[in-house]
PDB file of N, CA and C in Angstrom:
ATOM      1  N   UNK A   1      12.931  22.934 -29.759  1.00  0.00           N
ATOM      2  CA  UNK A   1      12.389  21.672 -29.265  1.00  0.00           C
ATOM      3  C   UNK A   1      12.106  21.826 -27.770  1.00  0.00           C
ATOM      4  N   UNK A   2      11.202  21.345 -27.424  1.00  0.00           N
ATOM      5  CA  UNK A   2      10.420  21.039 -26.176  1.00  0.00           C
ATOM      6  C   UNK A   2      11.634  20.625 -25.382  1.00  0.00           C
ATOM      7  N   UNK A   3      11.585  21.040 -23.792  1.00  0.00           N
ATOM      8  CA  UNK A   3      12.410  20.101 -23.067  1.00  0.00           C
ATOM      9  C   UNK A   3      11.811  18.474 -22.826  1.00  0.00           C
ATOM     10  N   UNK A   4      10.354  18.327 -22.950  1.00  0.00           N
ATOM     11  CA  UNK A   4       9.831  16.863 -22.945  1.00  0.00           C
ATOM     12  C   UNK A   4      10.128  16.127 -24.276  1.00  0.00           C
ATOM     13  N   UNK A   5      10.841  16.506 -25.244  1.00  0.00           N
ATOM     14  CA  UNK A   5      11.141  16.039 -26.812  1.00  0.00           C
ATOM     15  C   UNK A   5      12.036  15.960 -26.455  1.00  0.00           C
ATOM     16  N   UNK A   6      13.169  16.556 -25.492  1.00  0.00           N
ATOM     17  CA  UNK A   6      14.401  16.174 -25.965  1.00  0.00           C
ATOM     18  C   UNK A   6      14.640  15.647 -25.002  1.00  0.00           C
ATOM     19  N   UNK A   7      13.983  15.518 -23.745  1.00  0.00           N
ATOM     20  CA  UNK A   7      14.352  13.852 -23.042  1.00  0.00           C
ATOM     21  C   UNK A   7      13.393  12.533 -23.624  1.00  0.00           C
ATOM     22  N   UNK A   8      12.753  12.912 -24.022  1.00  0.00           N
ATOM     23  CA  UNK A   8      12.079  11.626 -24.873  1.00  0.00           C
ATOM     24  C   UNK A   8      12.776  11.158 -26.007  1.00  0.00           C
ATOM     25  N   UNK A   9      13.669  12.156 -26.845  1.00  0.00           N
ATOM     26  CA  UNK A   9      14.692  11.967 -27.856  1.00  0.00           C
ATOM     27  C   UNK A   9      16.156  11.176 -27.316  1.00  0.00           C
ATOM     28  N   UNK A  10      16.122  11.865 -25.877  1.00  0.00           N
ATOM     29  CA  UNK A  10      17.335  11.026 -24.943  1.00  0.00           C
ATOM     30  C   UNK A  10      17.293   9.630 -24.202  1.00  0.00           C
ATOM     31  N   UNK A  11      15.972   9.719 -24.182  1.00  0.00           N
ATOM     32  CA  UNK A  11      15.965   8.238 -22.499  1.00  0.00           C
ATOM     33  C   UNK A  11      14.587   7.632 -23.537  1.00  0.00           C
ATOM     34  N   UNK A  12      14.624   7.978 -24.645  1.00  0.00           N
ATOM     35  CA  UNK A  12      13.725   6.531 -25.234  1.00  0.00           C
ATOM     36  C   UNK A  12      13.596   6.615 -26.594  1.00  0.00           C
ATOM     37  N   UNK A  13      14.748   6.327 -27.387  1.00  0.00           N
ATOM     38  CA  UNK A  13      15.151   6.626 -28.827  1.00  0.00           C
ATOM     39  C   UNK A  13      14.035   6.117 -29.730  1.00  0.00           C
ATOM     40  N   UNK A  14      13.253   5.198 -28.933  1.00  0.00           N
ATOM     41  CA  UNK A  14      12.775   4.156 -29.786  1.00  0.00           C
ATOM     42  C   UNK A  14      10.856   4.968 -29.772  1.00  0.00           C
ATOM     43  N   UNK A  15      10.715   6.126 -28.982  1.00  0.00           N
ATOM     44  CA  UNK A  15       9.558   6.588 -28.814  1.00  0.00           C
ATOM     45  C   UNK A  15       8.943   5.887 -27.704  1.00  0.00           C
ATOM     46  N   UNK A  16       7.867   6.650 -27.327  1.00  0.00           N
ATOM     47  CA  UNK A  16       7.016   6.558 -26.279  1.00  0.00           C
ATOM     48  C   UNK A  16       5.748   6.459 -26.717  1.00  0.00           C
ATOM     49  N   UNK A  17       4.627   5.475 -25.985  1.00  0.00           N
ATOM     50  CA  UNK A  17       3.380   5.766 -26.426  1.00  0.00           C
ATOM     51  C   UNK A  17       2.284   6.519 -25.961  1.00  0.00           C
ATOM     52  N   UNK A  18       2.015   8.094 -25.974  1.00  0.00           N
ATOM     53  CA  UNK A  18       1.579   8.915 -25.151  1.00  0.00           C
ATOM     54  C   UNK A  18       0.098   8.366 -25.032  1.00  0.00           C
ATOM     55  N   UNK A  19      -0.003   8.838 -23.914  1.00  0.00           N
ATOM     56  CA  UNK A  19      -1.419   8.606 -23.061  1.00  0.00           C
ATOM     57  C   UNK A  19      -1.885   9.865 -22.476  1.00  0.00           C
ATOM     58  N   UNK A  20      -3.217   9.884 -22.307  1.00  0.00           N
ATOM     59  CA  UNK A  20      -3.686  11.621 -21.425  1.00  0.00           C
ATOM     60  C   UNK A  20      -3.481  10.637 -19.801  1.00  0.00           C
ATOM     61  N   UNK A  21      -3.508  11.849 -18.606  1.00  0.00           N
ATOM     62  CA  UNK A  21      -3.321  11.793 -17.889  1.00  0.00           C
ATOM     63  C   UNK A  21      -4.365  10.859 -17.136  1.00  0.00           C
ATOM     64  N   UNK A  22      -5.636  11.019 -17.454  1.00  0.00           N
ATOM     65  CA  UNK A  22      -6.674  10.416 -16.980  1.00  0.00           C
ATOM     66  C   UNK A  22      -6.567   8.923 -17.363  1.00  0.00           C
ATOM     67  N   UNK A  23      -5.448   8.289 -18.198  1.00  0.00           N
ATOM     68  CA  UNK A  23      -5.842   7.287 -18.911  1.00  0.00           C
ATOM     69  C   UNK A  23      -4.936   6.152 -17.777  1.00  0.00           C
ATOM     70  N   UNK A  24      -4.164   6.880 -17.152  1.00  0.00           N
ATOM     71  CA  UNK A  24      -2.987   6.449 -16.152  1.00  0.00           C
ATOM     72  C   UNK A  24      -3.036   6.738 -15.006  1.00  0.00           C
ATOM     73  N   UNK A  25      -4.062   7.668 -14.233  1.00  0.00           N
ATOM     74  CA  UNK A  25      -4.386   7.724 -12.821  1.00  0.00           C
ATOM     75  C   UNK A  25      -5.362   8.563 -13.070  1.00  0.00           C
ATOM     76  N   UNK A  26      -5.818   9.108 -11.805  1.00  0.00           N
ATOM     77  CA  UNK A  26      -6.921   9.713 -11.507  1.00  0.00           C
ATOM     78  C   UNK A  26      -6.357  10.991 -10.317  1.00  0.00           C
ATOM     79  N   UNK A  27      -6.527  12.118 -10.859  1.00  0.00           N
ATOM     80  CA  UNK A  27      -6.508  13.471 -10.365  1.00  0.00           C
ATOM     81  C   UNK A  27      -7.581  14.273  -9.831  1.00  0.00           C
ATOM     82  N   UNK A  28      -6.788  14.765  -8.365  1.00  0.00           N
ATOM     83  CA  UNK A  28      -8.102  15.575  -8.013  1.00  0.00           C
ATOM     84  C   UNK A  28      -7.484  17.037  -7.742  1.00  0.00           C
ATOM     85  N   UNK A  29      -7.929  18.150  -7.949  1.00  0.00           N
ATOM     86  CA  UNK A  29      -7.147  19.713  -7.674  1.00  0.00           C
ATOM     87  C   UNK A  29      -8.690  20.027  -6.545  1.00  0.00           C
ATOM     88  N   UNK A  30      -7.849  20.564  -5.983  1.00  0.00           N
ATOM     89  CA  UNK A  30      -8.403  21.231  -5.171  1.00  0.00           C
ATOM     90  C   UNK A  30      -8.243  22.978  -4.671  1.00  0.00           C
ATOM     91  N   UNK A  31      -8.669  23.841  -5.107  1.00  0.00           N
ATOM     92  CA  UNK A  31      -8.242  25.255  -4.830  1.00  0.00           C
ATOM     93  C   UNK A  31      -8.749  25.766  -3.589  1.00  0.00           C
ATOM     94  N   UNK A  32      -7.818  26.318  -2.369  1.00  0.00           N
ATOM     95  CA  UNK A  32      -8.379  26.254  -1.085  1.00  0.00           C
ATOM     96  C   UNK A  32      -8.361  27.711  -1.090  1.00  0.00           C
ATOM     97  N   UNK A  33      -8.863  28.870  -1.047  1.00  0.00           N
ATOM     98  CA  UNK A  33      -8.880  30.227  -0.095  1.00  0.00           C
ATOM     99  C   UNK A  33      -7.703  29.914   0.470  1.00  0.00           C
ATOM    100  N   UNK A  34      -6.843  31.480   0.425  1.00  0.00           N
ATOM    101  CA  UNK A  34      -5.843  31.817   0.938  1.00  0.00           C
ATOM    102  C   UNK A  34      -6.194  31.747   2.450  1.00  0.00           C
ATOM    103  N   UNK A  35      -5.814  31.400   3.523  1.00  0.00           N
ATOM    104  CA  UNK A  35      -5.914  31.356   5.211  1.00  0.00           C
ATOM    105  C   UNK A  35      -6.846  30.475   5.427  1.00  0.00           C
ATOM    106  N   UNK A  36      -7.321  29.812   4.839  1.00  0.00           N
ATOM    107  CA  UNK A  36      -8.638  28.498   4.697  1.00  0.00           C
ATOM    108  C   UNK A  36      -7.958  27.022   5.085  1.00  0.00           C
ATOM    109  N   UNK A  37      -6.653  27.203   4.693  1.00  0.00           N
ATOM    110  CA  UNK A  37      -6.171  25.798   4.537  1.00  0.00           C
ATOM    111  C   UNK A  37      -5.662  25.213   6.042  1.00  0.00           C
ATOM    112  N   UNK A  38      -5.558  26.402   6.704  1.00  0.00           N
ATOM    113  CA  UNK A  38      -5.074  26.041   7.866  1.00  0.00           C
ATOM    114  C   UNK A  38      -5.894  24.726   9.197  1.00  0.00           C
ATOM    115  N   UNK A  39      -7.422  25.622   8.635  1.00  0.00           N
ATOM    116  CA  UNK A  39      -8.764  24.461   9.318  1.00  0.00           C
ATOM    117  C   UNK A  39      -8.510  23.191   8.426  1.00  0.00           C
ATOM    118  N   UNK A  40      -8.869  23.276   7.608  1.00  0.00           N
ATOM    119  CA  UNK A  40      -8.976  22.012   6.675  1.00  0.00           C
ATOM    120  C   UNK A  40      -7.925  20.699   7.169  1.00  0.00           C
ATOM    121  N   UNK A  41      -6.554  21.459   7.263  1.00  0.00           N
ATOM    122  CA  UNK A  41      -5.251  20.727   7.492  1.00  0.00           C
ATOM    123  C   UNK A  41      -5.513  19.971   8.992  1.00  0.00           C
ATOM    124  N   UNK A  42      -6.315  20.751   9.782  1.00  0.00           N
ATOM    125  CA  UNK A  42      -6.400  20.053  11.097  1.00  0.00           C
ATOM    126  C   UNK A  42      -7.099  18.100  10.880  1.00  0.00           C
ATOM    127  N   UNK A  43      -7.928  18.487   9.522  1.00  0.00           N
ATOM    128  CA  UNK A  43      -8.880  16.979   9.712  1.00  0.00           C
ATOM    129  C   UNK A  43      -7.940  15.958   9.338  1.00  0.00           C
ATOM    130  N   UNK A  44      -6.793  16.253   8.506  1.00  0.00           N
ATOM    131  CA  UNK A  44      -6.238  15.350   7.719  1.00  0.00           C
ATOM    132  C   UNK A  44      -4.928  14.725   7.861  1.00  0.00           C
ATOM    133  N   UNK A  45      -5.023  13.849   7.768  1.00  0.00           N
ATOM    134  CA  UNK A  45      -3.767  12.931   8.846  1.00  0.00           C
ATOM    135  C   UNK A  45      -2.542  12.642   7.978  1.00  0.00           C
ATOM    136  N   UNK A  46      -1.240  13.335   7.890  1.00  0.00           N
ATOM    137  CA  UNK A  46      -0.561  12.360   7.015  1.00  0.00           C
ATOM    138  C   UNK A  46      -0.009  11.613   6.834  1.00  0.00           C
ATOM    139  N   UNK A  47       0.893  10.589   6.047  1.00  0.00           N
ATOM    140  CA  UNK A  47       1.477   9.808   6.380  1.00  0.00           C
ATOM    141  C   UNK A  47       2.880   9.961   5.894  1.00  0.00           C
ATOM    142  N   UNK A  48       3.915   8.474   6.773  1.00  0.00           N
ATOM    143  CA  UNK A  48       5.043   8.565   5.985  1.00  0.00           C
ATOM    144  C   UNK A  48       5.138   7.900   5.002  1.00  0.00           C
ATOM    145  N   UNK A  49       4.054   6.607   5.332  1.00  0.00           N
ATOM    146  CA  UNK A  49       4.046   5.620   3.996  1.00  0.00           C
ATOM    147  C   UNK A  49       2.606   5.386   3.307  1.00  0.00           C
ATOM    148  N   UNK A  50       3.133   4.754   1.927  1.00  0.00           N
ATOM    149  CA  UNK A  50       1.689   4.768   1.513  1.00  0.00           C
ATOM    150  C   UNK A  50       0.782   4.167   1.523  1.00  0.00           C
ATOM    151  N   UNK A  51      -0.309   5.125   1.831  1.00  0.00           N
ATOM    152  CA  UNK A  51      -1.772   4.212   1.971  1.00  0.00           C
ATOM    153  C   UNK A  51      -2.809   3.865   0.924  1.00  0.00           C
ATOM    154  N   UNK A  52      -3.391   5.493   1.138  1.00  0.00           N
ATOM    155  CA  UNK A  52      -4.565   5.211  -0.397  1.00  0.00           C
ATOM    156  C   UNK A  52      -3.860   6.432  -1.521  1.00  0.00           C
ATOM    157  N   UNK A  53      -3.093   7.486  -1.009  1.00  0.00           N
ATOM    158  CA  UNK A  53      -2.995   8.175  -1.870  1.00  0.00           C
ATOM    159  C   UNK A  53      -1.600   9.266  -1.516  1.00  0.00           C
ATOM    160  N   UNK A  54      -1.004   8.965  -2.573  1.00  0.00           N
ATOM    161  CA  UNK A  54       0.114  10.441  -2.731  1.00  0.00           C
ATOM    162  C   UNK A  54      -0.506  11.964  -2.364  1.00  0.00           C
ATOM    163  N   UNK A  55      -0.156  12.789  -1.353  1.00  0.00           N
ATOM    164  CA  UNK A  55      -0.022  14.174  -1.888  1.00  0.00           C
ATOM    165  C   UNK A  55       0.776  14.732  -2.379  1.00  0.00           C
ATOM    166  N   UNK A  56       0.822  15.141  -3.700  1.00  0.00           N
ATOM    167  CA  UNK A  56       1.960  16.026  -4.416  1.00  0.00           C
ATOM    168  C   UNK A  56       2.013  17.436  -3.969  1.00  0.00           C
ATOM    169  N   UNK A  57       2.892  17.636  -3.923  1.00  0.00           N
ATOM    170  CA  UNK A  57       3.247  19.461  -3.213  1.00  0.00           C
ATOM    171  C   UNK A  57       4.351  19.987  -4.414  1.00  0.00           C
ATOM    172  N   UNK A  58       3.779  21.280  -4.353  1.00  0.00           N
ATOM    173  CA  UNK A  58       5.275  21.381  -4.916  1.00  0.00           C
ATOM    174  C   UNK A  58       6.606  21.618  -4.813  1.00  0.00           C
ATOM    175  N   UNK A  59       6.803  21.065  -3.911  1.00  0.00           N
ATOM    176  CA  UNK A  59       8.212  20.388  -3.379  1.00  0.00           C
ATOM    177  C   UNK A  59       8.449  18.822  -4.010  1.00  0.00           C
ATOM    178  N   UNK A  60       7.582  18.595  -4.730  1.00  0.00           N
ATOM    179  CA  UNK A  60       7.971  17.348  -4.865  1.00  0.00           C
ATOM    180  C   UNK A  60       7.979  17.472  -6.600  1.00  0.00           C
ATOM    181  N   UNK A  61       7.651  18.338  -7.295  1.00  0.00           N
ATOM    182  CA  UNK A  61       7.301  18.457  -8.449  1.00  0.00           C
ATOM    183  C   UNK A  61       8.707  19.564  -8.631  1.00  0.00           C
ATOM    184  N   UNK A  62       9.199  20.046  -7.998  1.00  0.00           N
ATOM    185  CA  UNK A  62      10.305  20.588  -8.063  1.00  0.00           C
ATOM    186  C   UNK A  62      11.410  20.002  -7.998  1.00  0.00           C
ATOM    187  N   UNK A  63      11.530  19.074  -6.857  1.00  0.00           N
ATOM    188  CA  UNK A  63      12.894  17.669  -6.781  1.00  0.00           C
ATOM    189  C   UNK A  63      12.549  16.946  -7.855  1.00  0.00           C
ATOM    190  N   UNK A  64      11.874  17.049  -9.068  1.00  0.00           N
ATOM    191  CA  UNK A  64      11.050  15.681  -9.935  1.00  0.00           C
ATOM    192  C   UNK A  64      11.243  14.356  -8.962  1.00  0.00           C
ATOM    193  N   UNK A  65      10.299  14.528  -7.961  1.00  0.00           N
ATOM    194  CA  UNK A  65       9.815  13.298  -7.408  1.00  0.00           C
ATOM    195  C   UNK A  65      10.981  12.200  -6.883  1.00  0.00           C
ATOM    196  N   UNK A  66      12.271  13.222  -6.650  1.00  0.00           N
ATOM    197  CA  UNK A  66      13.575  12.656  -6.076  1.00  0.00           C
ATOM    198  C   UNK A  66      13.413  12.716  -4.734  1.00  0.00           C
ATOM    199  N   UNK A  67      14.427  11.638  -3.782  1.00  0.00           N
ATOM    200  CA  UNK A  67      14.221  11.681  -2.385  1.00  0.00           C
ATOM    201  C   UNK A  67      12.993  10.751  -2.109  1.00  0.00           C
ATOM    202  N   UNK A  68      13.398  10.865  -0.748  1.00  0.00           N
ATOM    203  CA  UNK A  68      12.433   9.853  -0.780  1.00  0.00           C
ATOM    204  C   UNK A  68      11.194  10.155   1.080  1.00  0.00           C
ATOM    205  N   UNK A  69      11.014  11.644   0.883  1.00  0.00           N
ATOM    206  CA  UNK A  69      10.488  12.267   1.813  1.00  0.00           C
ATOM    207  C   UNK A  69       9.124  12.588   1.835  1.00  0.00           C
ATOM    208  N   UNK A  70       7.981  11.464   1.194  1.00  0.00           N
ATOM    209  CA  UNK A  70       6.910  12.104   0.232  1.00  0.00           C
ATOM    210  C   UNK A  70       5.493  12.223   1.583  1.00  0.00           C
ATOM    211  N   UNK A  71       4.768  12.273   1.312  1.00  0.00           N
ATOM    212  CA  UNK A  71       3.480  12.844   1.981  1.00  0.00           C
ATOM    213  C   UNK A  71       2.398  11.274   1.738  1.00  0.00           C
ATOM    214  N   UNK A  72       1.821  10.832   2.236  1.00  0.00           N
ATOM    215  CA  UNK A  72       0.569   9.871   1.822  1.00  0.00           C
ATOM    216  C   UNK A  72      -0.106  10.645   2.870  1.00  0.00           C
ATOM    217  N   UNK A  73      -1.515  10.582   2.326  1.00  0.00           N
ATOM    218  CA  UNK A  73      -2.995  10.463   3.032  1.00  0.00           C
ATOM    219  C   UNK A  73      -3.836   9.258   2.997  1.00  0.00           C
ATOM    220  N   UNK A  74      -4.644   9.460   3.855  1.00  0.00           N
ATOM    221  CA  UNK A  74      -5.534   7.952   4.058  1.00  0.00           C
ATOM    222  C   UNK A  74      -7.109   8.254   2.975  1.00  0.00           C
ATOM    223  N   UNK A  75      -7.670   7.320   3.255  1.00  0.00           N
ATOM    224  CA  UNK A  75      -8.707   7.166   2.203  1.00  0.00           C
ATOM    225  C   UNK A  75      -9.679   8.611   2.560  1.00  0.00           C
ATOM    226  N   UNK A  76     -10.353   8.586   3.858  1.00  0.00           N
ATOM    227  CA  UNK A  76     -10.723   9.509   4.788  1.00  0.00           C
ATOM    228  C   UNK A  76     -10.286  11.049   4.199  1.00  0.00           C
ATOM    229  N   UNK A  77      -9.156  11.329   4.184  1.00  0.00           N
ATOM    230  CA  UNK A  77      -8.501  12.945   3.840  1.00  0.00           C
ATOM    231  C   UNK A  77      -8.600  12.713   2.213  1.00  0.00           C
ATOM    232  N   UNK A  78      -8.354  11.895   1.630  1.00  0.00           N
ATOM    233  CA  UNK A  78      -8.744  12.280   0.211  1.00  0.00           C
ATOM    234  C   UNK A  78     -10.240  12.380  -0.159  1.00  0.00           C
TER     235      UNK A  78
END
């Protein structure tokens, strides 16, 4: 069994009603060139709180989204 089956078997006995990702927010990936990111990073402002948008890092996908140290960007950098 899946580790997502067996916390879905744990923290919601009663089932879940799955959805695709797109159906619940809106995702953007972006793949930057290795030594590229460094310019880019200059335009973009971040924040402590939120504005228009989360950046996920993976630091934050690693704590599962624990803590409370997260990244926002403004409308502008997204």
């Amino acid at each position: 069994m899946s580790k997502i089956n067996e916390l879905i078997k744990e923290l919601c006995p009663n089932g879940v009603e799955y959805k695709a990702v797109g159906e619940i927010c809106e995702t953007i990936t972006d793949y930057v060139a290795a030594g590229s990111f460094k310019d880019l990073a200059n335009n973009v402002k971040y924040l402590q709180e939120p504005d228009y948008a989360m950046l996920i890092r993976t630091t934050d996908i690693k704590s599962k989204f624990k803590g409370d140290k997260f990244i926002y960007i403004d409308e502008s950098a997204f």
